[in-house]
Protein backbone atom coordinates (compact mmCIF):
# COMPACT_ATOMS: atom_id res chain seq x y z
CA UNK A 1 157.12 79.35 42.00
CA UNK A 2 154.32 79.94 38.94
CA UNK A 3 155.34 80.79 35.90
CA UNK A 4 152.59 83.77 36.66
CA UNK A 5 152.56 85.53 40.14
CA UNK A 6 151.15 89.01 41.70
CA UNK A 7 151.36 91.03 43.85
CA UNK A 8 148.45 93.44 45.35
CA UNK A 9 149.55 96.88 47.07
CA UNK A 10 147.11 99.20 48.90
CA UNK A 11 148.73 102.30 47.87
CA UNK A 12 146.19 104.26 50.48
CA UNK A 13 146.98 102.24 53.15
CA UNK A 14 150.34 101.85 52.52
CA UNK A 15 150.29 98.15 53.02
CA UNK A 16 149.67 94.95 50.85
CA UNK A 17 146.50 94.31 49.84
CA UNK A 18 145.99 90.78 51.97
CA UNK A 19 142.84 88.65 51.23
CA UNK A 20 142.12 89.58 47.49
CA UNK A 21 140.83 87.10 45.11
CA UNK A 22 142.37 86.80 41.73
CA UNK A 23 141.42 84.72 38.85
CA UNK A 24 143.49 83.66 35.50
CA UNK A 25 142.52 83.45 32.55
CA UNK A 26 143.72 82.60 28.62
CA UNK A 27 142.09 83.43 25.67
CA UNK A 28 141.16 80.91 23.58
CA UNK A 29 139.49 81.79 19.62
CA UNK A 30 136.23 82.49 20.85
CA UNK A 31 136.46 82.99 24.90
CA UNK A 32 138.40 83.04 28.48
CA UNK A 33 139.02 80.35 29.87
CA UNK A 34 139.80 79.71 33.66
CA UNK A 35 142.82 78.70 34.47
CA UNK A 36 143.21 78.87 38.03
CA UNK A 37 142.15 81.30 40.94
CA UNK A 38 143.90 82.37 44.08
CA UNK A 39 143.48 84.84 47.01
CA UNK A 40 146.65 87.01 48.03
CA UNK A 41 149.02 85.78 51.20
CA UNK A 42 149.46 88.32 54.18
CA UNK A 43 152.24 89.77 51.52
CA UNK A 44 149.51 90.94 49.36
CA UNK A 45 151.47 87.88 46.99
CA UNK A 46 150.02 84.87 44.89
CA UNK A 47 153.47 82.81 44.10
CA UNK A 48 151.16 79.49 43.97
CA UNK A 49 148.93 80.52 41.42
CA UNK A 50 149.66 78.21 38.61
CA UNK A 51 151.48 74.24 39.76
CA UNK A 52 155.18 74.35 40.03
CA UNK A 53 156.93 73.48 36.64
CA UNK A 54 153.39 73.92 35.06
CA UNK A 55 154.06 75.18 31.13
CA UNK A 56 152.42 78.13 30.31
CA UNK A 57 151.44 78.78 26.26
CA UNK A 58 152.49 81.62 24.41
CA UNK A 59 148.84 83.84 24.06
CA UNK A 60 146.93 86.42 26.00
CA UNK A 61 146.14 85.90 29.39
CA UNK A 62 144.21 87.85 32.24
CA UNK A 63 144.33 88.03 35.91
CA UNK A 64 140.88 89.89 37.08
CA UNK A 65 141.67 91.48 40.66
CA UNK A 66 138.08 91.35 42.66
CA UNK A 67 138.67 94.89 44.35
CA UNK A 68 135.41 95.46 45.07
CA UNK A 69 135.27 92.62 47.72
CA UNK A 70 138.10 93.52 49.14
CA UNK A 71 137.39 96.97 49.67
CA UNK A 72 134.22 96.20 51.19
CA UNK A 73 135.60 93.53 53.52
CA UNK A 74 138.58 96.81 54.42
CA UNK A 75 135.51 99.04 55.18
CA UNK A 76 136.63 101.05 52.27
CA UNK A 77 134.37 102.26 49.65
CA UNK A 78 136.14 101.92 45.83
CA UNK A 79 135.04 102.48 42.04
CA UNK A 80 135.92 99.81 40.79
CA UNK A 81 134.25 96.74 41.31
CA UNK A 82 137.16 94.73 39.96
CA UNK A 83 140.37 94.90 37.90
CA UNK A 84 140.78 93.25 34.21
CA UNK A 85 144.81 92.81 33.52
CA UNK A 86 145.41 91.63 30.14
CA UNK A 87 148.66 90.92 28.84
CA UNK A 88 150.38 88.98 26.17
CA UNK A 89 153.45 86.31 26.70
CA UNK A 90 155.44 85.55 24.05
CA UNK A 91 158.12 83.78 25.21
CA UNK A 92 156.74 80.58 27.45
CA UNK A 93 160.03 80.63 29.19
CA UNK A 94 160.03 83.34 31.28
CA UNK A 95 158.67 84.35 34.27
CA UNK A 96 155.63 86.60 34.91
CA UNK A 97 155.18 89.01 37.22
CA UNK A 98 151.80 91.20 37.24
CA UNK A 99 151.93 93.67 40.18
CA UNK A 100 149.09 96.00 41.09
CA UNK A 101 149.18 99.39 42.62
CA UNK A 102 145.56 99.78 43.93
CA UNK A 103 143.95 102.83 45.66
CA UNK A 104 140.00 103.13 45.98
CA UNK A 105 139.98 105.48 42.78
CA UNK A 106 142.83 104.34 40.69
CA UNK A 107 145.46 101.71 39.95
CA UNK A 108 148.05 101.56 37.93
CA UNK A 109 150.21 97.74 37.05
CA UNK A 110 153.30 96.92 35.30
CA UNK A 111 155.51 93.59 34.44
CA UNK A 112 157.33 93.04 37.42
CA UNK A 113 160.49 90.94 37.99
C-alpha cells in the first residue's frame, strides 16, 4: 500500500465517489511539485498512489480532488471545480490516510487510519 492513500465519498449519493482524478503534490521552497496522479477504484479508493515501499519526506504535501469532472461526468452540477488538501507529515514513517466527504456544495476531510 502507499505511504499516502484516499478515499472519495459521495455523501449525496450515498456511495463512493468512483472515477475521480487526484493529483499529489509536495512543496518544495518556491513551488508544487507533482508527485504522482491517480483516479479512484470502484471503492471511491487510491491505495496505489505512490510505489510500494516508496519513502515519503517529512514536508507539506497536497492531494487536489478534480470534483468538477466528476460531477459533470455524474450529471451533477457542483461549486467547486476542484478540491486543494494540504497537509503536513512529520513523521515519514507513518501511514497517510486523506479521506474526503464530498457533496455538490460542501466537503469536509480528515486524517484517516
Amino acid at each position: 500500500m502507499s505511504a499516502i492513500t484516499t478515499h472519495v465519498l459521495d455523501t449525496s449519493e450515498g456511495r463512493p465517489a468512483r472515477g475521480m482524478a487526484v493529483i499529489l503534490e509536495f512543496k518544495t521552497s518556491e513551488s508544487w511539485s507533482e508527485l504522482a496522479r491517480g483516479s479512484t477504484n470502484s471503492d471511491g479508493r487510491i491505495t496505489d498512489l505512490l510505489p510500494k515501499g516508496k519513502k515519503i519526506d517529512p514536508g507539506l504535501y497536497r492531494l487536489t480532488f478534480e470534483t468538477q469532472s466528476y460531477f459533470e461526468d455524474n450529471q451533477t452540477r457542483g461549486f467547486y471545480p476542484y478540491v486543494s488538501v494540504v497537509f503536513e507529515i512529520q513523521n515519514s514513517e507513518q501511514h497517510y490516510h486523506i479521506p474526503l466527504l464530498l457533496s455538490p456544495f460542501g466537503y469536509s476531510t480528515y486524517r484517516g487510519s
